[in-house]
N, C-alpha and C. Protein backbone atom coordinates (compact mmCIF):
# COMPACT_ATOMS: atom_id res chain seq x y z
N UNK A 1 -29.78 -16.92 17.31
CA UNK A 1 -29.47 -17.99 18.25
C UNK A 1 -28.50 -18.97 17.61
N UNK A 2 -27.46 -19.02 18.36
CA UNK A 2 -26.39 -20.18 17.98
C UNK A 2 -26.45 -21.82 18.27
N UNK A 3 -26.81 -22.72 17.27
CA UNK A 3 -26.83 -24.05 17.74
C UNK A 3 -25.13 -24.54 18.44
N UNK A 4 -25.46 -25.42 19.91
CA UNK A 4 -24.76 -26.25 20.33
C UNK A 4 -24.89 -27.27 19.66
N UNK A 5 -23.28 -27.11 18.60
CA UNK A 5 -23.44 -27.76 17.43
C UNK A 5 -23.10 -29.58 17.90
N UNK A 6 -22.91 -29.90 18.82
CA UNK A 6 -23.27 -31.08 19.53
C UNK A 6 -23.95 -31.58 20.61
N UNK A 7 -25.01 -31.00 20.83
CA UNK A 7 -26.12 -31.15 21.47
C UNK A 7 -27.25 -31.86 21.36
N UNK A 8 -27.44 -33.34 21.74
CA UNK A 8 -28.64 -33.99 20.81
C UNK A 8 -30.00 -33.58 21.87
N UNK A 9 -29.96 -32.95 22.76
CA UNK A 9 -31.02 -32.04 22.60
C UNK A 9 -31.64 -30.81 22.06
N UNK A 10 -31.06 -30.33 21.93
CA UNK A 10 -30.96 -29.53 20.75
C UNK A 10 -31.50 -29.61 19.44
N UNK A 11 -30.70 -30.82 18.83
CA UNK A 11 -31.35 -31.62 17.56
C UNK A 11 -32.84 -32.33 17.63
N UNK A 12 -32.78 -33.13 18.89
CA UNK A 12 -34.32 -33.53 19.24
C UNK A 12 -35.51 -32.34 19.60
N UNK A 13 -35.17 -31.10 19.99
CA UNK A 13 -35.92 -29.81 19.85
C UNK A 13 -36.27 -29.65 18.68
N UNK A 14 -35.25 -29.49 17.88
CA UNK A 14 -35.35 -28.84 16.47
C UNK A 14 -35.98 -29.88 15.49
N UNK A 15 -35.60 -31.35 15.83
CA UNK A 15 -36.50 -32.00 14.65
C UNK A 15 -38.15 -32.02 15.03
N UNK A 16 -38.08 -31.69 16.50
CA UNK A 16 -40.16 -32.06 16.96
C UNK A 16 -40.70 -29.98 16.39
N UNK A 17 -39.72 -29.30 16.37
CA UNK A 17 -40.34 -27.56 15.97
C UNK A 17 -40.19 -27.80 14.04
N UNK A 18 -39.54 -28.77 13.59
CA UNK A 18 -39.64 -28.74 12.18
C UNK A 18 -40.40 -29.95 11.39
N UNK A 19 -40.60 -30.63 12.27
CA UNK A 19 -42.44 -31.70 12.04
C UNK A 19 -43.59 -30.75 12.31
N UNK A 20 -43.32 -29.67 13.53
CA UNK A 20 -44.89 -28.77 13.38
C UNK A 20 -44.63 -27.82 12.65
N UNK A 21 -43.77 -27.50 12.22
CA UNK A 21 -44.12 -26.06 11.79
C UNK A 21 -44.10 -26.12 9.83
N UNK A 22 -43.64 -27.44 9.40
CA UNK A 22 -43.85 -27.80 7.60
C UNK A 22 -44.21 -28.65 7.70
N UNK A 23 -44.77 -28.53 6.19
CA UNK A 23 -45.18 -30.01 5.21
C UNK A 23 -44.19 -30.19 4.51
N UNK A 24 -43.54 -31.61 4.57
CA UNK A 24 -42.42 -32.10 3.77
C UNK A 24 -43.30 -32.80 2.97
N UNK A 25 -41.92 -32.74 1.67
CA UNK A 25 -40.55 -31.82 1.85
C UNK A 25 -40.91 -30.40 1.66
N UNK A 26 -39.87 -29.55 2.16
CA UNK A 26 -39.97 -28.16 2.14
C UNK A 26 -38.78 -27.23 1.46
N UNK A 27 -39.05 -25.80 1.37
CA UNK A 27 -37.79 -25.46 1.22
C UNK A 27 -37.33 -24.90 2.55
N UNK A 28 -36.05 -25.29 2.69
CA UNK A 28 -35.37 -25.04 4.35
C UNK A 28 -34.27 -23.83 3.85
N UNK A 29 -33.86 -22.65 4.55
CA UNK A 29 -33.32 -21.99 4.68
C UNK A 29 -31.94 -21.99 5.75
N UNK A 30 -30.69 -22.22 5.59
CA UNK A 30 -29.88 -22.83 6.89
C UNK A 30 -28.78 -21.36 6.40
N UNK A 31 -28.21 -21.07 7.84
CA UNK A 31 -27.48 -19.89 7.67
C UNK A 31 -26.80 -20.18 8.53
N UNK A 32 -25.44 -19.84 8.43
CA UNK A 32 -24.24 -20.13 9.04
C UNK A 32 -22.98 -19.13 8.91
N UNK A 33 -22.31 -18.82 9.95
CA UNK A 33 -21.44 -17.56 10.21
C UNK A 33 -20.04 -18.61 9.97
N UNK A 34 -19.05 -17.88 9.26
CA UNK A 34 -18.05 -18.81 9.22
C UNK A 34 -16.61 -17.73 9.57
N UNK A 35 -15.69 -17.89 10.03
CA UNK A 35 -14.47 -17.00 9.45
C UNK A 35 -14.38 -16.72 8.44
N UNK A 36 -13.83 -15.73 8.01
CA UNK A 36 -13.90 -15.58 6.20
C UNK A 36 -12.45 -16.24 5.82
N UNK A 37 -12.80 -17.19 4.89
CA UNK A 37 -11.88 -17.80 4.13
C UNK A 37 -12.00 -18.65 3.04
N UNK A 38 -11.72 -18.41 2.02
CA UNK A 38 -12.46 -19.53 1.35
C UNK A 38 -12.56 -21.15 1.08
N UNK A 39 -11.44 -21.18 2.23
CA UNK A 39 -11.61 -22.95 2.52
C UNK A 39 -12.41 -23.12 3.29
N UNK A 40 -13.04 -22.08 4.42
CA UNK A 40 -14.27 -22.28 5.01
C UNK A 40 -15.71 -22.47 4.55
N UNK A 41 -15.53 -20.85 3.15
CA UNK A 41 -16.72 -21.03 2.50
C UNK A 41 -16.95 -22.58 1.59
N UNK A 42 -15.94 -23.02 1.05
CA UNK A 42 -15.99 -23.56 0.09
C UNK A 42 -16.13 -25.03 0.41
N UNK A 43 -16.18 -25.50 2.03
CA UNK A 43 -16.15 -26.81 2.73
C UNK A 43 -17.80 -26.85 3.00
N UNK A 44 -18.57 -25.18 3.30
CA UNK A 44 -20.01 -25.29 3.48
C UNK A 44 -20.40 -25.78 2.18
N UNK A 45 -19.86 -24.98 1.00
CA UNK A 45 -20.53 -24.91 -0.50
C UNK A 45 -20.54 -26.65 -0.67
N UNK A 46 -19.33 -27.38 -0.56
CA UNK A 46 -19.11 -28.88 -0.72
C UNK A 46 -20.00 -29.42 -0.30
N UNK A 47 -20.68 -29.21 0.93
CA UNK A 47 -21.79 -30.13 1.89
C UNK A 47 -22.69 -29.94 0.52
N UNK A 48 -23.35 -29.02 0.27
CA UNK A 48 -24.47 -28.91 -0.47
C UNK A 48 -24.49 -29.11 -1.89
N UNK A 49 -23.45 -29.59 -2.15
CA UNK A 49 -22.88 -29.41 -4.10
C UNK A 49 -23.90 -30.51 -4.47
N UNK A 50 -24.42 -30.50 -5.60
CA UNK A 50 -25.30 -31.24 -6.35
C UNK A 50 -26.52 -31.62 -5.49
N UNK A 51 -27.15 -30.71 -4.93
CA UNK A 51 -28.25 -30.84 -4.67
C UNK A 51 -29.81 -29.78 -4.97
N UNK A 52 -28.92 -28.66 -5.85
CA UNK A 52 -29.88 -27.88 -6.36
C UNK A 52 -29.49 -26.61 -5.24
N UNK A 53 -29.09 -26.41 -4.45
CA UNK A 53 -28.75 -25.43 -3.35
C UNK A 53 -28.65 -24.23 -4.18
N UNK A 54 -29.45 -23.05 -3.64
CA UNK A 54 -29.32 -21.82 -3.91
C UNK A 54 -28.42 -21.10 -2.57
N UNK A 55 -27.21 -20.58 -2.54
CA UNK A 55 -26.23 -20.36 -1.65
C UNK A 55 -25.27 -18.66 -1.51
N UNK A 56 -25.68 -18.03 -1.53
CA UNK A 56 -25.05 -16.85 -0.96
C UNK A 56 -24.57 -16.44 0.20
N UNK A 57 -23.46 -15.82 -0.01
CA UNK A 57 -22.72 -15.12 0.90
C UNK A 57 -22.59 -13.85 1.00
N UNK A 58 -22.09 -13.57 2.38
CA UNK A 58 -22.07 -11.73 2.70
C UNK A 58 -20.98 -11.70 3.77
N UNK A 59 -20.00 -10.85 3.68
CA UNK A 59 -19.08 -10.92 4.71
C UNK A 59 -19.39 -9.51 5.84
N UNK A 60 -18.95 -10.04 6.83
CA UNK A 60 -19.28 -8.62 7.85
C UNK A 60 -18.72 -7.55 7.23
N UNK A 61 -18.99 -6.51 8.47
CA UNK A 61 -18.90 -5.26 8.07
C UNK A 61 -17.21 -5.10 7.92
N UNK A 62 -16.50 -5.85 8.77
CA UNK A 62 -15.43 -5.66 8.76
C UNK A 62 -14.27 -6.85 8.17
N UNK A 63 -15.22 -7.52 8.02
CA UNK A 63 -14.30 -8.19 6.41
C UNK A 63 -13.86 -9.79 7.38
N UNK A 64 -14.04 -9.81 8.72
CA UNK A 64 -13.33 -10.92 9.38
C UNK A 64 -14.86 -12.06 8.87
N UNK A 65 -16.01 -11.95 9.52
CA UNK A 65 -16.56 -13.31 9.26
C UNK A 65 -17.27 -13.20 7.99
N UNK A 66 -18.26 -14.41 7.61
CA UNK A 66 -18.83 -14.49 6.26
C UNK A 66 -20.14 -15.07 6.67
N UNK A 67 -21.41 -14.53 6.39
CA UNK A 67 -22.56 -15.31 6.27
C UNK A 67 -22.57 -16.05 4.89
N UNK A 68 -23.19 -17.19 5.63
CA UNK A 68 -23.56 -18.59 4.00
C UNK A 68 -24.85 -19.20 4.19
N UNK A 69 -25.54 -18.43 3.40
CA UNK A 69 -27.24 -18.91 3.26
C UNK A 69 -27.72 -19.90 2.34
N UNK A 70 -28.13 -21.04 2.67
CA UNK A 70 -28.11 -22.32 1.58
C UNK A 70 -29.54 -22.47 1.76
N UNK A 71 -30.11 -21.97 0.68
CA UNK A 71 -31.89 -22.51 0.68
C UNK A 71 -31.85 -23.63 -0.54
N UNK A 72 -32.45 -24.19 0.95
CA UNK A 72 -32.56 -26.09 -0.40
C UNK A 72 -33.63 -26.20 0.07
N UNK A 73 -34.43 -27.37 -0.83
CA UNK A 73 -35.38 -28.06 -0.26
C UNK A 73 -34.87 -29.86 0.15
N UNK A 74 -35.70 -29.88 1.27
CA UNK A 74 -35.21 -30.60 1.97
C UNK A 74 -36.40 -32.09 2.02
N UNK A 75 -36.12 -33.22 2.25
CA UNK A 75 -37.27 -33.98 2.10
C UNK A 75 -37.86 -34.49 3.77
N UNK A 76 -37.38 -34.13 4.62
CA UNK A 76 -37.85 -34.63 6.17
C UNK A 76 -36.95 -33.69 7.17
N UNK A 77 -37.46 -33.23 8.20
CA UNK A 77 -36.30 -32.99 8.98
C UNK A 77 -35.14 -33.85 9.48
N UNK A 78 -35.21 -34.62 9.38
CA UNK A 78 -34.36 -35.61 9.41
C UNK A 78 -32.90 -35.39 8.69
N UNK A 79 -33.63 -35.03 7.39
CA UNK A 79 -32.51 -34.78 6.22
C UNK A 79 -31.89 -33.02 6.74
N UNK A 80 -32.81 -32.85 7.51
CA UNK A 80 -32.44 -30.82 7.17
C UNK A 80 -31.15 -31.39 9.00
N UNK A 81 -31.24 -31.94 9.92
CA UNK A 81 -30.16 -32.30 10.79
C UNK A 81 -29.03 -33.05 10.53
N UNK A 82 -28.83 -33.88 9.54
CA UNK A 82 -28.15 -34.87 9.05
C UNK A 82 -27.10 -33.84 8.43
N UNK A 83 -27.67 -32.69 7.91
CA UNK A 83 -26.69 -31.43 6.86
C UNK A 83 -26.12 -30.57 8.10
N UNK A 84 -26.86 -30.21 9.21
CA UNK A 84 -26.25 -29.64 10.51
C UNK A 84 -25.43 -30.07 10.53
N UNK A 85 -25.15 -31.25 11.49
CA UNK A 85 -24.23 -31.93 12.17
C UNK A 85 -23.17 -32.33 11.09
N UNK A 86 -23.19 -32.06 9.62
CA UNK A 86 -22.25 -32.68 8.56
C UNK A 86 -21.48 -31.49 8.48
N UNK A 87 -22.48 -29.75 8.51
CA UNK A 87 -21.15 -28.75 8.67
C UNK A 87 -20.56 -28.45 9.55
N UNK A 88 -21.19 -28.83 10.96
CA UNK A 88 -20.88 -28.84 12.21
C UNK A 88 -19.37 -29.44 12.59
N UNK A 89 -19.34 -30.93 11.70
CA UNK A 89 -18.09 -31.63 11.90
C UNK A 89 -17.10 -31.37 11.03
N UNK A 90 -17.59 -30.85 9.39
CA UNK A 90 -16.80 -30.53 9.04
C UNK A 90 -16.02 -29.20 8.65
N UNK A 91 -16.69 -28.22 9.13
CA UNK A 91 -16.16 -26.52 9.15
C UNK A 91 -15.64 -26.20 10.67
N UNK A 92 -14.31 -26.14 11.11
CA UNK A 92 -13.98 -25.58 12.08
C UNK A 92 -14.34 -24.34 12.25
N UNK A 93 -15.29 -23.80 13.67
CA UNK A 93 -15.81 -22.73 14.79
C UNK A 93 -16.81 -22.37 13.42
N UNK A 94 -17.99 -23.01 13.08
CA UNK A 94 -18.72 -22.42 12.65
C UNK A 94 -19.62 -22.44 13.40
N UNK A 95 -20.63 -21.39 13.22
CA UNK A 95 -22.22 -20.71 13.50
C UNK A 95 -23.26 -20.95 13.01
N UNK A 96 -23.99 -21.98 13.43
CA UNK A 96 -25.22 -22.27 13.18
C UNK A 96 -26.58 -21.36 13.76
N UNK A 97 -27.10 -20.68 12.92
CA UNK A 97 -28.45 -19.95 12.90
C UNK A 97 -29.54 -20.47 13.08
């Protein structure tokens, strides 16, 4: 499922399903489809730099897009939407998982 990466319903869904479903802080898992490029990858990698982020990538089968899996731990949902909406604005046509 793709987030409407400006949708504050959406975000108000997702922060009341990530108050029930953890105990913060947690570790959060965020995955995101990007074009492959590495100013794309490397604008997700920036969001998360110095925060302990464990971050891998995998490009499709055919070499055009790139998955970017950033498992951090996170201290509120609050904090895990605040990182949405930060790659949201700053990675052009990315895919939120």
């Amino acid at each position: 499922m793709s987030t409407p990466t400006n949708s504050d319903e959406f975000y108000k869904k997702l922060k009341v399903q990530l108050q029930d479903t953890a105990l913060w802080p947690t570790t959060y898992l965020y995955k995101f489809i990007v074009k492959t490029d590495t100013e794309n990858i490397a604008k997700v990698e920036a969001i998360f730099d110095n925060m302990g982020a464990v971050i891998n990538t995998k490009q499709s089968k055919n070499g055009k897009y790139t998955s970017v899996s950033v498992n951090i731990v996170m201290k509120n949902p609050e904090a895990v939407i605040i990182k949405y909406k930060e790659v949201a604005k700053k990675v052009e046509g990315v895919i939120s998982l």
